[in-house]
C-alpha atoms as a PDB file:
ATOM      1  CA  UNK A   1      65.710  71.760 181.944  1.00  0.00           C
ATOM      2  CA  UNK A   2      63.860  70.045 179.617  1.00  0.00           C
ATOM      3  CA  UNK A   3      64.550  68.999 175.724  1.00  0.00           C
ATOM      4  CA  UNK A   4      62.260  70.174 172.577  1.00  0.00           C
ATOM      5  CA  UNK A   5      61.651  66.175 173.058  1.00  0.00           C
ATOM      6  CA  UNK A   6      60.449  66.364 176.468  1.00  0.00           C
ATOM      7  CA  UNK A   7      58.591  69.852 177.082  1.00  0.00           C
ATOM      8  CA  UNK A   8      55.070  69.080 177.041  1.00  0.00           C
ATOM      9  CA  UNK A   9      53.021  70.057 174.446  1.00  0.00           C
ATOM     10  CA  UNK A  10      49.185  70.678 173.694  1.00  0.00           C
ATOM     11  CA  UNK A  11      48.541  67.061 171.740  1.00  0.00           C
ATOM     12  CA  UNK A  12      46.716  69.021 168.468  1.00  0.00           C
ATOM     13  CA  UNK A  13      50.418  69.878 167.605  1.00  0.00           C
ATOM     14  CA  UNK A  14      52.585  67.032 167.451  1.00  0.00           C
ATOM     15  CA  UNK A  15      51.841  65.097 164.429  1.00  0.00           C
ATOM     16  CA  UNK A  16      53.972  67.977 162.264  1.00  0.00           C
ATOM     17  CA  UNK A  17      57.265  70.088 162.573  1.00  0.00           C
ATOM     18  CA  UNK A  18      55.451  73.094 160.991  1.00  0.00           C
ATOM     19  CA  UNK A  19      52.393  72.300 164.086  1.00  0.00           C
ATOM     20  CA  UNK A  20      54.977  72.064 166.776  1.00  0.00           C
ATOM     21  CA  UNK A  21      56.673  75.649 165.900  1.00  0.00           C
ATOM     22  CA  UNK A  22      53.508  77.666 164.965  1.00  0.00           C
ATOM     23  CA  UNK A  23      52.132  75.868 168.631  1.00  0.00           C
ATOM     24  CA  UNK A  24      55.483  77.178 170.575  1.00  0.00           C
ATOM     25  CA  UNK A  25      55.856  80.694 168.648  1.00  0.00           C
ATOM     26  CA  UNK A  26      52.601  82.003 167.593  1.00  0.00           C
ATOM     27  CA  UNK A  27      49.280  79.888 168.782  1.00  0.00           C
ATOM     28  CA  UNK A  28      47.735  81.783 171.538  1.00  0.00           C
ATOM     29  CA  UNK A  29      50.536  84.828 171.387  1.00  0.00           C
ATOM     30  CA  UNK A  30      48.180  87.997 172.280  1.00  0.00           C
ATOM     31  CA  UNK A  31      48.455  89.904 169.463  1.00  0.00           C
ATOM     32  CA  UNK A  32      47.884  93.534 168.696  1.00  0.00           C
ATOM     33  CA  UNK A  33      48.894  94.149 165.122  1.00  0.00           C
ATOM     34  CA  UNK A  34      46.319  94.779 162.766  1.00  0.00           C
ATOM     35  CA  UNK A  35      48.338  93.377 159.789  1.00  0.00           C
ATOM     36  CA  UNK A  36      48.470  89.989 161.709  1.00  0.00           C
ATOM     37  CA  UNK A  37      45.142  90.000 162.692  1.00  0.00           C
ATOM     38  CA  UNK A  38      43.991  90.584 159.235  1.00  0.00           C
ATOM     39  CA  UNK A  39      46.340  87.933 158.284  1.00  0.00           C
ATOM     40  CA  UNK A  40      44.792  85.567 160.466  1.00  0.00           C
ATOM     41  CA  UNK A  41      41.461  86.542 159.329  1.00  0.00           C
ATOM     42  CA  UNK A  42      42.097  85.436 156.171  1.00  0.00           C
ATOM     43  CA  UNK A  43      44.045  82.100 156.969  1.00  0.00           C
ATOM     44  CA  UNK A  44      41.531  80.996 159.210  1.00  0.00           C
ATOM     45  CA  UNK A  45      38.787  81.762 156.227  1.00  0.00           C
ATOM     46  CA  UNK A  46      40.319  79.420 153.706  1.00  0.00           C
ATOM     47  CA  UNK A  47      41.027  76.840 156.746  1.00  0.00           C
ATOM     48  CA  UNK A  48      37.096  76.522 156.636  1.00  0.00           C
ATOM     49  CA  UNK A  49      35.939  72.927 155.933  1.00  0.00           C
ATOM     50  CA  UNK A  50      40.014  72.034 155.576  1.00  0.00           C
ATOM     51  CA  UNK A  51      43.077  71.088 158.203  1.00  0.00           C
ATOM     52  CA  UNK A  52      45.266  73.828 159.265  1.00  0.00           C
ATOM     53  CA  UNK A  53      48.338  71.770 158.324  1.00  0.00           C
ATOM     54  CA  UNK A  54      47.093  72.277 154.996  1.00  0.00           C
ATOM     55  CA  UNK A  55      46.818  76.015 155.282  1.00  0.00           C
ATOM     56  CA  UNK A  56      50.348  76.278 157.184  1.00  0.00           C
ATOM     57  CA  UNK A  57      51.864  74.566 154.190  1.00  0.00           C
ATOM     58  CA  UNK A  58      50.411  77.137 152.173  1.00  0.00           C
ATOM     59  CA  UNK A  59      50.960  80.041 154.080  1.00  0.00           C
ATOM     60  CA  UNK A  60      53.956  81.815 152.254  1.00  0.00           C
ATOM     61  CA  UNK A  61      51.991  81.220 148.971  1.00  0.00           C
ATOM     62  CA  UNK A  62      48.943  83.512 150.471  1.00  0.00           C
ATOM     63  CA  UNK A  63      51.207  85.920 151.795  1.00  0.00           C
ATOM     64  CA  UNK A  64      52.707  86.332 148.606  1.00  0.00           C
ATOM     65  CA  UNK A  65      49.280  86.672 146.645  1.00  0.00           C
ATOM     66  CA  UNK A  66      48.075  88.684 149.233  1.00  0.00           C
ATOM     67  CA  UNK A  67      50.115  91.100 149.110  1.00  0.00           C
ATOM     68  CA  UNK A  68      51.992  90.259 152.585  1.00  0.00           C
ATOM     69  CA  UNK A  69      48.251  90.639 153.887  1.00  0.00           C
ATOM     70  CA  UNK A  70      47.819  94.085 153.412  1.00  0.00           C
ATOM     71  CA  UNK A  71      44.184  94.845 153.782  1.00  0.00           C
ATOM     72  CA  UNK A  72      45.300  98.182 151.711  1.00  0.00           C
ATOM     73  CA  UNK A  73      46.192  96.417 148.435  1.00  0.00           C
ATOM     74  CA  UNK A  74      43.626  93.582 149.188  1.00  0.00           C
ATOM     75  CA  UNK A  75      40.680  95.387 149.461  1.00  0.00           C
ATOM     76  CA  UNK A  76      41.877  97.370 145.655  1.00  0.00           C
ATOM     77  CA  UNK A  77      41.984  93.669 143.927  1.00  0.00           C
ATOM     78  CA  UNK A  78      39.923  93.631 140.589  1.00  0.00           C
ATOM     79  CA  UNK A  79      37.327  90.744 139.190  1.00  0.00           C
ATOM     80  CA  UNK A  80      40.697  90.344 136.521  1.00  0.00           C
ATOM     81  CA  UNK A  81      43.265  90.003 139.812  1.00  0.00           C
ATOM     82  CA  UNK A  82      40.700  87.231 141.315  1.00  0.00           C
ATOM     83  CA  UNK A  83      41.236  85.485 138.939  1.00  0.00           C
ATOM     84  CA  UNK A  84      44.401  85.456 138.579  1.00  0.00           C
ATOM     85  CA  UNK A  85      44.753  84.565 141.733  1.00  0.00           C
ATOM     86  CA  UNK A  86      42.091  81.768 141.023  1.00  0.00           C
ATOM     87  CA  UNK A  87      44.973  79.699 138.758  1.00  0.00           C
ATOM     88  CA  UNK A  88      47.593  80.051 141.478  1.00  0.00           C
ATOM     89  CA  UNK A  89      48.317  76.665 143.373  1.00  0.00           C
ATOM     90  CA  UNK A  90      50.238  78.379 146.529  1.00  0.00           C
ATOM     91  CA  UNK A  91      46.637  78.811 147.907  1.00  0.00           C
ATOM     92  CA  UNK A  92      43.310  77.023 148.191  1.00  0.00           C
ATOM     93  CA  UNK A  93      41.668  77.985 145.249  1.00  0.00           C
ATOM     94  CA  UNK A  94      38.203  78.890 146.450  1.00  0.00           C
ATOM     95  CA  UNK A  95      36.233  81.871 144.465  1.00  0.00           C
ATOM     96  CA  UNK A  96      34.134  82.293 147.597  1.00  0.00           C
ATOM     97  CA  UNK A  97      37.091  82.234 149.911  1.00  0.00           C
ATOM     98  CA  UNK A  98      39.011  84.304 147.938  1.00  0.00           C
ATOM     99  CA  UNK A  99      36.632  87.074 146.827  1.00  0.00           C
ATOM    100  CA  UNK A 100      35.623  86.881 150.677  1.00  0.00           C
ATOM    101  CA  UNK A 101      39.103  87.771 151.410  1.00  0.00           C
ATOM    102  CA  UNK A 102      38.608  91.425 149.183  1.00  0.00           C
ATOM    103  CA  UNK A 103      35.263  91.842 150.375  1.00  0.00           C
ATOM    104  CA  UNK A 104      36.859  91.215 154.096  1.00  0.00           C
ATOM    105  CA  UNK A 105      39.643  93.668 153.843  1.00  0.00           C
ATOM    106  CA  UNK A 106      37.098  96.077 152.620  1.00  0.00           C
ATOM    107  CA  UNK A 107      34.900  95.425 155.954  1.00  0.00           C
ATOM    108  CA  UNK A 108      38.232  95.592 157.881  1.00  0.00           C
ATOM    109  CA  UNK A 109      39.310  99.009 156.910  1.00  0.00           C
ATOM    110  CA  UNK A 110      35.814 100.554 157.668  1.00  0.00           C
ATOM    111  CA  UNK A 111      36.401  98.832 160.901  1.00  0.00           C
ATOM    112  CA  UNK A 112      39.623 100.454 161.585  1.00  0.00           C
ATOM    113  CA  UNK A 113      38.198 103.689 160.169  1.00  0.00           C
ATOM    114  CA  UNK A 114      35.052 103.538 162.736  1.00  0.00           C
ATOM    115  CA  UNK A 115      37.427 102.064 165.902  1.00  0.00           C
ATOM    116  CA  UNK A 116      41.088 103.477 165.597  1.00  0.00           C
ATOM    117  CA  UNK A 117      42.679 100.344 165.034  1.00  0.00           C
ATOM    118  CA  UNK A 118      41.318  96.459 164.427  1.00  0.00           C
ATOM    119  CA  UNK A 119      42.648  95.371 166.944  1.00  0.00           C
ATOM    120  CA  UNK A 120      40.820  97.935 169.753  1.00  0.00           C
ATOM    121  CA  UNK A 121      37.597  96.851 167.981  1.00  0.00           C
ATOM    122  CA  UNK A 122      38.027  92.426 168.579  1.00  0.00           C
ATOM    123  CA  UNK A 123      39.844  93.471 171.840  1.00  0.00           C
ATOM    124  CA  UNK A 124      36.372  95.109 173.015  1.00  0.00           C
ATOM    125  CA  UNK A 125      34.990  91.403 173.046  1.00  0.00           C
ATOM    126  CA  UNK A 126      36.880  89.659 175.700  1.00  0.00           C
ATOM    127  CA  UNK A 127      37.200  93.181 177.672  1.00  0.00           C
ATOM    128  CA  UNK A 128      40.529  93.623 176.292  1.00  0.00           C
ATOM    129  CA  UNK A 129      42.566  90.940 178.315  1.00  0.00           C
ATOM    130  CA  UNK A 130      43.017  87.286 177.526  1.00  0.00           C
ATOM    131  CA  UNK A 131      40.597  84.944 179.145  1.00  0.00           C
ATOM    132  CA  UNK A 132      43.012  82.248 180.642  1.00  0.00           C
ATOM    133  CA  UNK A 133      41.266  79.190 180.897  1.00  0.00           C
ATOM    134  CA  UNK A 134      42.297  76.164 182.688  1.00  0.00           C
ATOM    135  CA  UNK A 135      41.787  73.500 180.476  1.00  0.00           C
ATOM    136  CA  UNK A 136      43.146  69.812 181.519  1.00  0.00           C
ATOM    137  CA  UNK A 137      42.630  68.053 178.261  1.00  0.00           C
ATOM    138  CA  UNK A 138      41.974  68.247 174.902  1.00  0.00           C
ATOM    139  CA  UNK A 139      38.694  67.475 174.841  1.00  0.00           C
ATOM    140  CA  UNK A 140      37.812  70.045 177.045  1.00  0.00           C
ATOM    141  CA  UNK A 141      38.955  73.095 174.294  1.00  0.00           C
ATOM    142  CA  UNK A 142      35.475  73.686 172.711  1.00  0.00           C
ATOM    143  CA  UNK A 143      34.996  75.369 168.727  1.00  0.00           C
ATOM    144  CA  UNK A 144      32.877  77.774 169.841  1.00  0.00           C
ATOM    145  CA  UNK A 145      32.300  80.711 173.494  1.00  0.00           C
ATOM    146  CA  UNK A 146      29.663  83.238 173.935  1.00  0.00           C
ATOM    147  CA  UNK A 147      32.528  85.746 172.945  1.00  0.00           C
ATOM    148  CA  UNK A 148      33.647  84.254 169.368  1.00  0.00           C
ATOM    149  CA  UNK A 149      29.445  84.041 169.423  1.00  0.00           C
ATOM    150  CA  UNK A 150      29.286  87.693 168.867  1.00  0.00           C
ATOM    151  CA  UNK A 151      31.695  88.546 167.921  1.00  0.00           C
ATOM    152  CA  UNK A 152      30.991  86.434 164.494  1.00  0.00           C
ATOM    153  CA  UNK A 153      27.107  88.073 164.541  1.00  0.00           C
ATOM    154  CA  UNK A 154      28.737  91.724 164.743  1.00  0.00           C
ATOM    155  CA  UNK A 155      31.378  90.927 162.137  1.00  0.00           C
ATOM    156  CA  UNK A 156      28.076  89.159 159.985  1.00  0.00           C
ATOM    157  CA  UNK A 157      26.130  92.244 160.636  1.00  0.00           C
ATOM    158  CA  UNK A 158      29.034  94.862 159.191  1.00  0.00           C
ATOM    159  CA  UNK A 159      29.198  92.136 155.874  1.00  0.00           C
ATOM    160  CA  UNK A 160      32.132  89.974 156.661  1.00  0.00           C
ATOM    161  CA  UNK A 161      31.592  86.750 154.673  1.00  0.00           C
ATOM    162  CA  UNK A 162      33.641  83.285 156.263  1.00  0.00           C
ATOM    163  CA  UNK A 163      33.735  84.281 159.381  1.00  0.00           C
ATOM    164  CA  UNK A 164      31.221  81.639 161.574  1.00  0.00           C
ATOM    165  CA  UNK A 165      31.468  81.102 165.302  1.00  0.00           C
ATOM    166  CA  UNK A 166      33.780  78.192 164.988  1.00  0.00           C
ATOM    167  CA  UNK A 167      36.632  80.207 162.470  1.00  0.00           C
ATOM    168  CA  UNK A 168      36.429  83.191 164.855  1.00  0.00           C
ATOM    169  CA  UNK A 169      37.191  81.317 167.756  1.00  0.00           C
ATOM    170  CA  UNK A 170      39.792  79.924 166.302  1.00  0.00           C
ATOM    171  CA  UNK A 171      40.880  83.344 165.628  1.00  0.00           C
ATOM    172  CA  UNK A 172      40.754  84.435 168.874  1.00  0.00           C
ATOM    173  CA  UNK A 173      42.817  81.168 170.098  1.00  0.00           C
ATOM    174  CA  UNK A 174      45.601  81.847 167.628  1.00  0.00           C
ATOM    175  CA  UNK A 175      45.758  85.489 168.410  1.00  0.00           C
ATOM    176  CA  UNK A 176      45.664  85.331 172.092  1.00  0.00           C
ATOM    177  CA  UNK A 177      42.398  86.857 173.115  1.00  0.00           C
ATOM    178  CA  UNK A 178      41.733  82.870 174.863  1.00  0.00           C
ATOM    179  CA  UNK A 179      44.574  81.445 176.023  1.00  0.00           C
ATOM    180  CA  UNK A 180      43.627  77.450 175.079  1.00  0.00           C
ATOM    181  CA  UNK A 181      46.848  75.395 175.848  1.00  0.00           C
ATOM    182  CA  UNK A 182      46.185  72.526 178.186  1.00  0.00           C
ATOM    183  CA  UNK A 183      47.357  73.319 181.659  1.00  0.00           C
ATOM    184  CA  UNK A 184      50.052  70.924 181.698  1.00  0.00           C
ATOM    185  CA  UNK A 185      51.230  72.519 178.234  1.00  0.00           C
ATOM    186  CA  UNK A 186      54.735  74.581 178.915  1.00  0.00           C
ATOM    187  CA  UNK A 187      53.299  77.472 176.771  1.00  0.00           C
ATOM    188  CA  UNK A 188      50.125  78.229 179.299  1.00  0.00           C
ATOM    189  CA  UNK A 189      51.978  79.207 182.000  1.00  0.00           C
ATOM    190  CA  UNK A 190      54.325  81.123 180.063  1.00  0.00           C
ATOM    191  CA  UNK A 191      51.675  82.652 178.321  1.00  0.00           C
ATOM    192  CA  UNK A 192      49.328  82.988 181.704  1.00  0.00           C
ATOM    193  CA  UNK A 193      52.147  85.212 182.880  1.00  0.00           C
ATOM    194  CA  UNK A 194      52.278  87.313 179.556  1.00  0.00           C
ATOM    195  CA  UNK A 195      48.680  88.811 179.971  1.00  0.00           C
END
């Protein structure tokens, strides 16, 4: 068996602790919890143009100012709460980011309204299974598919605001609807299996 020092690993997640257990607990786990999907929605928003270390460092500051991402409580956040939250330094302190994050819980819970659940509605774009891909390297992981294509015009279209082709791929890597660890990475098979 190996050690945490010799499992192999997708390369993006060695340079940090914090990487190396988000990469072998969460990144590409298929998730179907609207709360962590919304969560996600609004980490990979304020990643935009930044390094997701820097958001992961951050990451118990937004879930405290957002209300353990509740899109509930979110969505009800006054001008006067923005900014508020505007002065706090547990987050990136972006007006656009963070008034997209209210306008985006708003969007999300007329989603949920129209579809049952979130999660039913981003499912619908990879036919509700993971696509396993079979990537050998890095390199080969691209920042954009078709899928994260439209589904980032459909969430455009319904008002979302941060939400390009490149953050909702992402998105749909860390939440399991791709499965992007390398081949030789001890998490694709695992998570091959899983779906």
């Amino acid at each position: 068996m190996k050690t945490h020092t010799e499992t192999e690993r997708c390369s993006w997640c060695l340079k940090f602790d914090q990487y190396i257990k988000y990469h072998d607990d969460e990144w590409g786990v298929p998730v179907h919890d609207d709360q962590t999907h919304f969560e996600f929605l609004i980490l990979e928003g304020a990643q935009a143009g930044l390094s997701w270390s820097t958001i992961l460092k951050k990451r118990e500051g937004y879930r405290k100012v957002f209300a353990n991402f509740d899109p509930v409580k979110v969505a009800k956040f006054s001008e006067k709460k923005i900014e508020a939250i505007l002065l706090n330094p547990a987050i990136i302190r972006n007006r656009l980011k963070v008034q997209a994050a209210v306008n985006n819980a708003k969007r999300f819970l007329e989603i949920q309204k129209e579809f049952g659940s979130f999660d039913k509605y981003i499912w619908s774009f990879v036919g509700h299974q993971t696509i396993n891909k079979k990537r050998k390297s890095l390199s080969e992981v691209p920042a954009t598919s078709v899928e994260s294509d439209n589904l980032s015009k459909d969430l455009i279209k319904r008002g979302f605001k941060f939400v390009g082709s490149t953050v909702i791929y992402a998105h749909m890597q860390a939440c399991g609807l791709v499965n992007d660890h390398i081949e030789s990475c001890f998490r694709y098979k695992q998570l091959t299996n899983q779906s």
